[in-house]
PDB file of N, CA and C in Angstrom:
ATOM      1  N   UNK A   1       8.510  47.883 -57.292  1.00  0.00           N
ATOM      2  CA  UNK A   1       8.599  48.567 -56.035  1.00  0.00           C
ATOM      3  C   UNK A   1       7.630  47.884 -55.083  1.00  0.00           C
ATOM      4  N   UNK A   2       8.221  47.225 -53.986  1.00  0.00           N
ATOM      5  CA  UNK A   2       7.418  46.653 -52.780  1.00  0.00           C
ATOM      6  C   UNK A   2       7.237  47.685 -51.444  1.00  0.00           C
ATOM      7  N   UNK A   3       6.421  47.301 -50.669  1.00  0.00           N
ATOM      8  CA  UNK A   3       5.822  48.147 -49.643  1.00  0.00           C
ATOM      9  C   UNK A   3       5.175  47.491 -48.297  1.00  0.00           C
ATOM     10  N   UNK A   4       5.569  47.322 -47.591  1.00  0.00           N
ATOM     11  CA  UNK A   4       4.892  46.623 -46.591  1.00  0.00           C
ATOM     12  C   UNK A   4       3.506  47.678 -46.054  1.00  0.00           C
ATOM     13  N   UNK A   5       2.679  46.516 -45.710  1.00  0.00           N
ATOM     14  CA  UNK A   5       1.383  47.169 -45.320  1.00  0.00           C
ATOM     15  C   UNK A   5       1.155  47.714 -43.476  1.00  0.00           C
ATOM     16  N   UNK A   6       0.713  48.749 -43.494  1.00  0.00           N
ATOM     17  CA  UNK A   6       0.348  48.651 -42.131  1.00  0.00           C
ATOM     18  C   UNK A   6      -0.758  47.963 -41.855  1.00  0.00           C
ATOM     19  N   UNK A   7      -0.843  47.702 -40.453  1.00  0.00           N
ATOM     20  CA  UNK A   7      -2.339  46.153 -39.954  1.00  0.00           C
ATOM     21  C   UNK A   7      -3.556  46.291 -41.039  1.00  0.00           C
ATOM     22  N   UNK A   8      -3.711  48.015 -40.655  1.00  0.00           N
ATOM     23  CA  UNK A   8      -5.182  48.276 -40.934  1.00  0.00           C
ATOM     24  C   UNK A   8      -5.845  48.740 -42.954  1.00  0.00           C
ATOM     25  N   UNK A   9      -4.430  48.717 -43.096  1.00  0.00           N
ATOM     26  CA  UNK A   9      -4.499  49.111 -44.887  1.00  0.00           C
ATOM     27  C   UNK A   9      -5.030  48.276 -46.512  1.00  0.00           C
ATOM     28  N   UNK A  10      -5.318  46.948 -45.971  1.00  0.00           N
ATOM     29  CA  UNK A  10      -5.952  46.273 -46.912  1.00  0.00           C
ATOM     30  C   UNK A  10      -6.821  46.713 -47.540  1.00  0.00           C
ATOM     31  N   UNK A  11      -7.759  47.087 -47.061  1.00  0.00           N
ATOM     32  CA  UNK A  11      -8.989  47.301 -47.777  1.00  0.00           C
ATOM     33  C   UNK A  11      -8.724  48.940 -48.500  1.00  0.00           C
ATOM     34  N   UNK A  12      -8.254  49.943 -47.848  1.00  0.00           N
ATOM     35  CA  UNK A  12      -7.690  51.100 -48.380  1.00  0.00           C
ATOM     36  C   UNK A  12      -7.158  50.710 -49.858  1.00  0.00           C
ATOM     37  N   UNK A  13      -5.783  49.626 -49.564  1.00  0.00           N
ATOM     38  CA  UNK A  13      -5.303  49.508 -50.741  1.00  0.00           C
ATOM     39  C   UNK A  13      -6.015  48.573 -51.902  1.00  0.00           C
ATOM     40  N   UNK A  14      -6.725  48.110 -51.378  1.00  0.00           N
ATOM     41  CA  UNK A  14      -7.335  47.670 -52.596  1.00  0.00           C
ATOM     42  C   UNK A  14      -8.012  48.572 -53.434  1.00  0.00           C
ATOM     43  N   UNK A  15      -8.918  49.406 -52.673  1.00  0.00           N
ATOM     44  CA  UNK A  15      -9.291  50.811 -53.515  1.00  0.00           C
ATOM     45  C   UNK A  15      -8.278  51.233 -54.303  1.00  0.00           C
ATOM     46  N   UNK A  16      -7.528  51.497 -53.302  1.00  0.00           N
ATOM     47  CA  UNK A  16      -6.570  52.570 -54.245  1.00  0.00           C
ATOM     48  C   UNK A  16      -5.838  52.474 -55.517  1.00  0.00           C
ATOM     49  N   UNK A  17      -5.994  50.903 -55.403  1.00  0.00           N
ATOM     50  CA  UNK A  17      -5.488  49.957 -56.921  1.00  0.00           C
ATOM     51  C   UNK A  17      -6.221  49.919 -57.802  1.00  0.00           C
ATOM     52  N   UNK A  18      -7.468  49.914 -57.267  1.00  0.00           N
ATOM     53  CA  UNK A  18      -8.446  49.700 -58.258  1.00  0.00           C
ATOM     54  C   UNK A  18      -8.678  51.513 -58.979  1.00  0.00           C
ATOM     55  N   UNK A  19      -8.513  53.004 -57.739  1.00  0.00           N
ATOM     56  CA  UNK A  19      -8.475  53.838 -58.478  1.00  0.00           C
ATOM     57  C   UNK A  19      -7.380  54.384 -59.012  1.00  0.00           C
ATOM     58  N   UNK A  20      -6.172  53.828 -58.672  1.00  0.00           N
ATOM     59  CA  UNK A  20      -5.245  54.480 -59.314  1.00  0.00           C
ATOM     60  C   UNK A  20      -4.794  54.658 -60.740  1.00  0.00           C
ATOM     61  N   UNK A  21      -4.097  55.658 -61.401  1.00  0.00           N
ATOM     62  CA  UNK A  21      -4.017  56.003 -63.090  1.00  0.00           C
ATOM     63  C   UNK A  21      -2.977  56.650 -63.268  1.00  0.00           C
ATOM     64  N   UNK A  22      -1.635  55.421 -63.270  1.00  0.00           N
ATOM     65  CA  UNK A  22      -0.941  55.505 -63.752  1.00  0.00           C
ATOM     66  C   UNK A  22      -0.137  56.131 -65.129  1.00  0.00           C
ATOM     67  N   UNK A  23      -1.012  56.304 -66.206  1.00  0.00           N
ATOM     68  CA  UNK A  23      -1.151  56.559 -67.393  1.00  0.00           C
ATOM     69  C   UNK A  23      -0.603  57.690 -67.702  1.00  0.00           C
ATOM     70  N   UNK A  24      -0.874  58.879 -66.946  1.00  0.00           N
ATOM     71  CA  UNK A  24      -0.710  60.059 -67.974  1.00  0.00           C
ATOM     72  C   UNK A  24       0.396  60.578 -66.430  1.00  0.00           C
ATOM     73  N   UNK A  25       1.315  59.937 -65.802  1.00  0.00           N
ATOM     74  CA  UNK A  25       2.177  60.118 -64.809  1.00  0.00           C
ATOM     75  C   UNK A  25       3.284  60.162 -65.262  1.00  0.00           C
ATOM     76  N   UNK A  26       3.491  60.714 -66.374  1.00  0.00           N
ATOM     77  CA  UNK A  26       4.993  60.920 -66.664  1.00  0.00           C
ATOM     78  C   UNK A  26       6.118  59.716 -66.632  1.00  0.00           C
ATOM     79  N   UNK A  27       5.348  58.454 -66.727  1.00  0.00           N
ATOM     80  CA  UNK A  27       6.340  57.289 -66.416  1.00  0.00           C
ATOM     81  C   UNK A  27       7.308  57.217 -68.105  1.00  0.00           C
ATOM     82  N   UNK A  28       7.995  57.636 -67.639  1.00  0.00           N
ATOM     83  CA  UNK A  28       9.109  57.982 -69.511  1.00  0.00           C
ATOM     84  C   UNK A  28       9.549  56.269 -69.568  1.00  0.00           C
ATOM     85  N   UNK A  29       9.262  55.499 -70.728  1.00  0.00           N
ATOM     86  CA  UNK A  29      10.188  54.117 -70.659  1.00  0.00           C
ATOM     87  C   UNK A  29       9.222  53.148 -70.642  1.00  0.00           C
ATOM     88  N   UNK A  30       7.803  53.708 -69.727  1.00  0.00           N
ATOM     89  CA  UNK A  30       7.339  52.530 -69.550  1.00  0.00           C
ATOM     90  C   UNK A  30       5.924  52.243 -69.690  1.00  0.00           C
ATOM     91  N   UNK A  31       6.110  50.509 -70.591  1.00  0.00           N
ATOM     92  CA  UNK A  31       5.077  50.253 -71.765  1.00  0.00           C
ATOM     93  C   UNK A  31       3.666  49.341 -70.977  1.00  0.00           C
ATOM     94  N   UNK A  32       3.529  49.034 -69.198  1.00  0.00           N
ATOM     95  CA  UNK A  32       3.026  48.661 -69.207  1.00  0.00           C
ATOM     96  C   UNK A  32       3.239  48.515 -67.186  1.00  0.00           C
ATOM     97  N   UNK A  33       2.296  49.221 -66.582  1.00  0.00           N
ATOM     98  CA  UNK A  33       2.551  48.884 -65.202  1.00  0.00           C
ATOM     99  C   UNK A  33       1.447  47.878 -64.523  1.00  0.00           C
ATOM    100  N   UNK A  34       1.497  47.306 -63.446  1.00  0.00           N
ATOM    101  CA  UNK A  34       0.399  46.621 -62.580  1.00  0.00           C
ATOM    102  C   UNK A  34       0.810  46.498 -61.114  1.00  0.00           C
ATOM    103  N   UNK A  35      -0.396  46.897 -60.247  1.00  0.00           N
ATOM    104  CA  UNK A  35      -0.407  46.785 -59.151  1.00  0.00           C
ATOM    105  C   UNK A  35      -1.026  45.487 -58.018  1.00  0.00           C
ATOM    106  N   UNK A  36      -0.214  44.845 -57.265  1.00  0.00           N
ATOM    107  CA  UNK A  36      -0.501  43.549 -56.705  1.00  0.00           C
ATOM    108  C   UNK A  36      -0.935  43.803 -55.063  1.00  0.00           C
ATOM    109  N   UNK A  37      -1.768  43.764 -54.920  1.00  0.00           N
ATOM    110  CA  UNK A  37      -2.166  43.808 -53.504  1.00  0.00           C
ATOM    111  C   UNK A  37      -2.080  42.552 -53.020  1.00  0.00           C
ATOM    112  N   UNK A  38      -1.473  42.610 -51.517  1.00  0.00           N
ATOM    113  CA  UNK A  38      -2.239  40.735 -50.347  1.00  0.00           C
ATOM    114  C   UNK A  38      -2.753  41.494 -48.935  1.00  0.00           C
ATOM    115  N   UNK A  39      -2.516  41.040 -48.463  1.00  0.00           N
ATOM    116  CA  UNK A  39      -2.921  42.049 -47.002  1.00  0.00           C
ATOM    117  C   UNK A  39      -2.237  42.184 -46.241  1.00  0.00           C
ATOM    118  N   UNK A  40      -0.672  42.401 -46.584  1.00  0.00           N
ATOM    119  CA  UNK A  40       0.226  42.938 -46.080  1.00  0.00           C
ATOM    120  C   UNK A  40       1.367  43.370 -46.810  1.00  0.00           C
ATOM    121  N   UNK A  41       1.729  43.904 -48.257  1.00  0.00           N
ATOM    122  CA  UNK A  41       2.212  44.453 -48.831  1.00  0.00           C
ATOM    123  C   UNK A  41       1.573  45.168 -50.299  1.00  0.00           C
ATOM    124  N   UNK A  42       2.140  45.828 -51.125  1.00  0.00           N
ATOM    125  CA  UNK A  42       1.443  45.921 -52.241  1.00  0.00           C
ATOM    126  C   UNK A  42       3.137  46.159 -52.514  1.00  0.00           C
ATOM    127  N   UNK A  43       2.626  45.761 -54.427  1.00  0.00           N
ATOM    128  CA  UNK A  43       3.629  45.482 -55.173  1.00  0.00           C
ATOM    129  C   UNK A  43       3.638  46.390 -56.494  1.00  0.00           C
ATOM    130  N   UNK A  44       3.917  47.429 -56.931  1.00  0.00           N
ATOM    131  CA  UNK A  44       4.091  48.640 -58.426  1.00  0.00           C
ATOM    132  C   UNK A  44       5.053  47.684 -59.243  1.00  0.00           C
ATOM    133  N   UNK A  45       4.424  47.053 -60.137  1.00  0.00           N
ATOM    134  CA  UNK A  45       5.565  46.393 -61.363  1.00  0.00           C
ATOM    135  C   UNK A  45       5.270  47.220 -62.738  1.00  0.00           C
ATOM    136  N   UNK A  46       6.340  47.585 -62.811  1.00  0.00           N
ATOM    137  CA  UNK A  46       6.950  48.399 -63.964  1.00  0.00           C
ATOM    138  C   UNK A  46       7.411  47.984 -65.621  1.00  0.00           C
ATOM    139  N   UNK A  47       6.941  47.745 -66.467  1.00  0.00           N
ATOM    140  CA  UNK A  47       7.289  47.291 -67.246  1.00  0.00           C
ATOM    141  C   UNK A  47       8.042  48.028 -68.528  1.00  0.00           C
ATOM    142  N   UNK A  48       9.116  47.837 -69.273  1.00  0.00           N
ATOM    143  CA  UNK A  48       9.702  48.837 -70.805  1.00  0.00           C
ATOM    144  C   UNK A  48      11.178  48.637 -70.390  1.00  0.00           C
ATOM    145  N   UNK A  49      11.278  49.347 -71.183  1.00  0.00           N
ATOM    146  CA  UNK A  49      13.263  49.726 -71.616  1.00  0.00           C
ATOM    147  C   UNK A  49      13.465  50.807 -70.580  1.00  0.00           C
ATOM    148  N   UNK A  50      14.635  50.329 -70.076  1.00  0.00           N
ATOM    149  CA  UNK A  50      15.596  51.217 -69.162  1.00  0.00           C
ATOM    150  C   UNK A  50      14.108  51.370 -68.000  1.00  0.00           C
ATOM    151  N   UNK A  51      13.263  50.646 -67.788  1.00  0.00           N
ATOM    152  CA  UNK A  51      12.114  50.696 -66.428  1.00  0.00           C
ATOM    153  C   UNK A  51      12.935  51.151 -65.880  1.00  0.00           C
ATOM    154  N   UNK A  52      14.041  50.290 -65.330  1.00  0.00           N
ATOM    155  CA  UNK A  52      14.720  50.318 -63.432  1.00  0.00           C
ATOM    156  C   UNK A  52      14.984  51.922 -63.627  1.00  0.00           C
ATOM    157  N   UNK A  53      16.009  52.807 -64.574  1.00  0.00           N
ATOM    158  CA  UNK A  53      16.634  54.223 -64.673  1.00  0.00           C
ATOM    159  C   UNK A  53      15.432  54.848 -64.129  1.00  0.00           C
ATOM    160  N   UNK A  54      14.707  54.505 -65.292  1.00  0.00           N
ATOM    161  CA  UNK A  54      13.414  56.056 -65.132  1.00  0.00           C
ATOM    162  C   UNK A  54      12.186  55.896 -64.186  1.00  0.00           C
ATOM    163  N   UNK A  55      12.041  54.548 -63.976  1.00  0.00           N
ATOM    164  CA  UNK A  55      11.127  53.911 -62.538  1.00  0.00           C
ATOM    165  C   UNK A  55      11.845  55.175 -61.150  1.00  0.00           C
ATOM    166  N   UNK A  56      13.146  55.118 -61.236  1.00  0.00           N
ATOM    167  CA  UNK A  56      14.363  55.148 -59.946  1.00  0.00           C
ATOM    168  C   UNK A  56      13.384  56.966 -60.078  1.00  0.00           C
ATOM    169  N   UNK A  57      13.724  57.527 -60.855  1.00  0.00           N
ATOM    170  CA  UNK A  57      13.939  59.181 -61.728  1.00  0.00           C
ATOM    171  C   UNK A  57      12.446  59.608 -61.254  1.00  0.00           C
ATOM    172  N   UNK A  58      11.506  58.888 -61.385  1.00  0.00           N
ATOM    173  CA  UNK A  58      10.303  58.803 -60.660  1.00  0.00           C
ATOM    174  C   UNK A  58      10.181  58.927 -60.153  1.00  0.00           C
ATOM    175  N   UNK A  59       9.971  58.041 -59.140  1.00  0.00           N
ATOM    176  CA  UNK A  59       9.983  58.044 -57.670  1.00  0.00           C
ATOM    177  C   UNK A  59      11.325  58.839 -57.196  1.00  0.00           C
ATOM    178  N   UNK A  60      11.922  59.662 -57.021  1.00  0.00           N
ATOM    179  CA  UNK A  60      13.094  60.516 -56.307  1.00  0.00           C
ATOM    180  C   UNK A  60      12.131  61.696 -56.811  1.00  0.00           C
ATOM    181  N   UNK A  61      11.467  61.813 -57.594  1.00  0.00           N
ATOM    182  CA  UNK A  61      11.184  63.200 -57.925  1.00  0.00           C
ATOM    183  C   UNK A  61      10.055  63.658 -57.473  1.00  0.00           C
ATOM    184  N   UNK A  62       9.592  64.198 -56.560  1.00  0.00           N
ATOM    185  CA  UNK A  62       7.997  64.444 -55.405  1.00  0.00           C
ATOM    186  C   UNK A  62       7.371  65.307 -56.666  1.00  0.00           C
ATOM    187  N   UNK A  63       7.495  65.947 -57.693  1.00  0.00           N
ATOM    188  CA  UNK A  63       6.368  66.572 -58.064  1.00  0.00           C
ATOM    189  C   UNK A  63       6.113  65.345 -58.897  1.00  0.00           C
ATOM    190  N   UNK A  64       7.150  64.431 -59.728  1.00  0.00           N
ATOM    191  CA  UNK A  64       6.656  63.561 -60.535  1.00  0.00           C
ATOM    192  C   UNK A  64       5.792  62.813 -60.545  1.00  0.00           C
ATOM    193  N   UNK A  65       6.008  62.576 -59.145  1.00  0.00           N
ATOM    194  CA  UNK A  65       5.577  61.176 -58.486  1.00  0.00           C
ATOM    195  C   UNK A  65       4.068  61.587 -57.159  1.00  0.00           C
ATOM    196  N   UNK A  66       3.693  62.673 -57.567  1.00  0.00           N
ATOM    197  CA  UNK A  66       2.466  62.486 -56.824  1.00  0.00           C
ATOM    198  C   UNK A  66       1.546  61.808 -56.851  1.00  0.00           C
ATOM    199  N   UNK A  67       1.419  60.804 -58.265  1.00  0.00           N
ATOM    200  CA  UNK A  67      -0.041  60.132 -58.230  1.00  0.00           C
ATOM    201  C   UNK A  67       0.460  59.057 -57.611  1.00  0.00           C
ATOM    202  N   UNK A  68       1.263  58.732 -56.561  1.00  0.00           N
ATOM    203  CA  UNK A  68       1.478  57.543 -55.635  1.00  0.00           C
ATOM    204  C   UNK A  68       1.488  58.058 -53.881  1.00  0.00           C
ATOM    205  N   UNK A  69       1.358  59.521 -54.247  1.00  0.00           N
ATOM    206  CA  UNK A  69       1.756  60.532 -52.749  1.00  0.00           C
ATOM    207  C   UNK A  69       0.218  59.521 -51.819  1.00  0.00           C
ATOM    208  N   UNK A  70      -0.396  59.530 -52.484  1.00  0.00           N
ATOM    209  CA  UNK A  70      -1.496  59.094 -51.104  1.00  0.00           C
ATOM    210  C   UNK A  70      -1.676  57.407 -51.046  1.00  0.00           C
ATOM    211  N   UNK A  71      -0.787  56.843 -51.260  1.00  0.00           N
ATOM    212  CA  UNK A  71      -0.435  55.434 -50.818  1.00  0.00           C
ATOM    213  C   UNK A  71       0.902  55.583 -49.748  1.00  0.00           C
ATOM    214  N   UNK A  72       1.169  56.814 -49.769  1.00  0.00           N
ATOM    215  CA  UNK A  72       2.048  57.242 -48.687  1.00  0.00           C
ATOM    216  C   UNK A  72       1.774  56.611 -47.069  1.00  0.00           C
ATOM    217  N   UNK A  73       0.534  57.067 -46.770  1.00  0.00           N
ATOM    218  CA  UNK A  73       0.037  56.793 -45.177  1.00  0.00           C
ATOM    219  C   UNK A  73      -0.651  55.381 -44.780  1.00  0.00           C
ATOM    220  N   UNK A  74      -0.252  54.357 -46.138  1.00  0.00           N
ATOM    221  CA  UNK A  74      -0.465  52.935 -46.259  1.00  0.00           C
ATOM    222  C   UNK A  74       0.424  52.246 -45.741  1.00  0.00           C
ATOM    223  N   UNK A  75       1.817  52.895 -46.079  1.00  0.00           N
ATOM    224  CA  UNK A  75       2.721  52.260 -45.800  1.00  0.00           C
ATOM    225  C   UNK A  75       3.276  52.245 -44.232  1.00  0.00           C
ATOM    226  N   UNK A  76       4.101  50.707 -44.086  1.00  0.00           N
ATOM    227  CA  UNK A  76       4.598  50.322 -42.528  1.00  0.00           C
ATOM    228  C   UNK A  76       5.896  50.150 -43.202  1.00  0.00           C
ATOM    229  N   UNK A  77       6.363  51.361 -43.661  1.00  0.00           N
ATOM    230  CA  UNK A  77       7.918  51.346 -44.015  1.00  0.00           C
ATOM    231  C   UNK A  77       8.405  51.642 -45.377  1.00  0.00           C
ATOM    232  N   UNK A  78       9.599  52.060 -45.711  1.00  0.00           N
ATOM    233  CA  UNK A  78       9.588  52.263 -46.871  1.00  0.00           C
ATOM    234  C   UNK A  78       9.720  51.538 -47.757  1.00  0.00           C
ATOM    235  N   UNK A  79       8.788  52.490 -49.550  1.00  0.00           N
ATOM    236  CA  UNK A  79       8.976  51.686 -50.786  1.00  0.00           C
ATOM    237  C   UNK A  79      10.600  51.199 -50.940  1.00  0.00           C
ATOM    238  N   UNK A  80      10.497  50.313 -51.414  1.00  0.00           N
ATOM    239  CA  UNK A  80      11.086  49.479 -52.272  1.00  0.00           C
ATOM    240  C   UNK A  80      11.706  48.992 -53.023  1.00  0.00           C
ATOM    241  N   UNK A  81      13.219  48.969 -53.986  1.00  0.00           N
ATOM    242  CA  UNK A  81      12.611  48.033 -55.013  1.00  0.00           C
ATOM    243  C   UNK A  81      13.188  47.031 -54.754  1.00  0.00           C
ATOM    244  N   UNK A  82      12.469  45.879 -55.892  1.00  0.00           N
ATOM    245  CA  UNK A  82      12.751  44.692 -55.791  1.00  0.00           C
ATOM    246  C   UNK A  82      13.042  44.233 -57.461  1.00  0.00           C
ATOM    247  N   UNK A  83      14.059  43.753 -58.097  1.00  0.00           N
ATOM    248  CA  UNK A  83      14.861  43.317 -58.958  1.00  0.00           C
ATOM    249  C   UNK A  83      14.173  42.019 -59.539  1.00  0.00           C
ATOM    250  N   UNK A  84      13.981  41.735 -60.820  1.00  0.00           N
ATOM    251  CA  UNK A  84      13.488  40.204 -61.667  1.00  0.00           C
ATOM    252  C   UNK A  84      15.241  39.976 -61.289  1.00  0.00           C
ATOM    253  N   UNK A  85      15.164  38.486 -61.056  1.00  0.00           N
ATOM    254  CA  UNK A  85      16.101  37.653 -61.059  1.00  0.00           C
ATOM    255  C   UNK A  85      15.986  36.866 -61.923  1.00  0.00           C
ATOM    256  N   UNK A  86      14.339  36.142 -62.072  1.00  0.00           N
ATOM    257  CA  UNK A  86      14.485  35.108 -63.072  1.00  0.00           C
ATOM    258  C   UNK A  86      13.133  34.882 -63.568  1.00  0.00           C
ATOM    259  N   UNK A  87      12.435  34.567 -64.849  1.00  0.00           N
ATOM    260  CA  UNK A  87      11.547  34.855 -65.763  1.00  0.00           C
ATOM    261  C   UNK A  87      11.723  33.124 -66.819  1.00  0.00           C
ATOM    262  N   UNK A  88      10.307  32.745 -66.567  1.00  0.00           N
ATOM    263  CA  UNK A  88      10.402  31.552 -67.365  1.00  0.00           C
ATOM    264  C   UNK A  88       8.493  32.191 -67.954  1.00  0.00           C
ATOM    265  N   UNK A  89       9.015  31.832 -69.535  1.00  0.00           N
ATOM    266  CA  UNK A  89       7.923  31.995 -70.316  1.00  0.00           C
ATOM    267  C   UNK A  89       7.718  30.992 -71.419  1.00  0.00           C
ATOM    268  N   UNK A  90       6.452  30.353 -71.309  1.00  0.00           N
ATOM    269  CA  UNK A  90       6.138  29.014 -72.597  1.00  0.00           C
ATOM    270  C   UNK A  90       6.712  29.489 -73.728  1.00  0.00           C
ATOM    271  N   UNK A  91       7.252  28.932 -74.625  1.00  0.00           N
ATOM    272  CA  UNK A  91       7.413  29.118 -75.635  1.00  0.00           C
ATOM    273  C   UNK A  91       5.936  28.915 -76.690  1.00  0.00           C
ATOM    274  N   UNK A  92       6.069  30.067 -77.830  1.00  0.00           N
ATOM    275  CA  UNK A  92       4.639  29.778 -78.654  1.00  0.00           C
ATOM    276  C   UNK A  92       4.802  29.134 -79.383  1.00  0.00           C
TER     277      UNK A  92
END
């Protein structure tokens, strides 16, 4: 899930990455999230089985999804998502 930043939200969102706790948010599916800040978007990557279903089930659901409600007034437009197209990994 991508997000464009408003001018003044960098530094906000960097906090908010650094306090946010994902963990005990009801994310059903999923084995592993991370948040990407630059200084003009931030990025929620979702990681597990069936992510995209229950990522979607998430976010549509306002009581579910409150521990993202106050990255709400960060945003210069609405979340997001954005789809892997393509994934290259070394072989071990």
């Amino acid at each position: 899930m991508i997000a464009s930043l408003r001018s003044d939200a960098f530094e906000s969102a960097q906090q908010f990455a650094a306090d946010t706790d994902l963990s005990d948010a009801g994310l059903v599916g999923v084995q592993r999230w991370s948040i990407f800040v630059s200084p003009t978007e931030v990025a929620f990557v979702f990681e597990g089985e069936d992510v995209e279903q229950h990522v979607r089930e998430w976010f549509d659901d306002p009581v579910l999804s409150t521990p993202i409600s106050h990255w709400l007034p960060l945003f210069d437009g609405p979340l997001h998502a954005a789809r892997e197209v393509r994934v290259w990994e070394r072989d071990s």
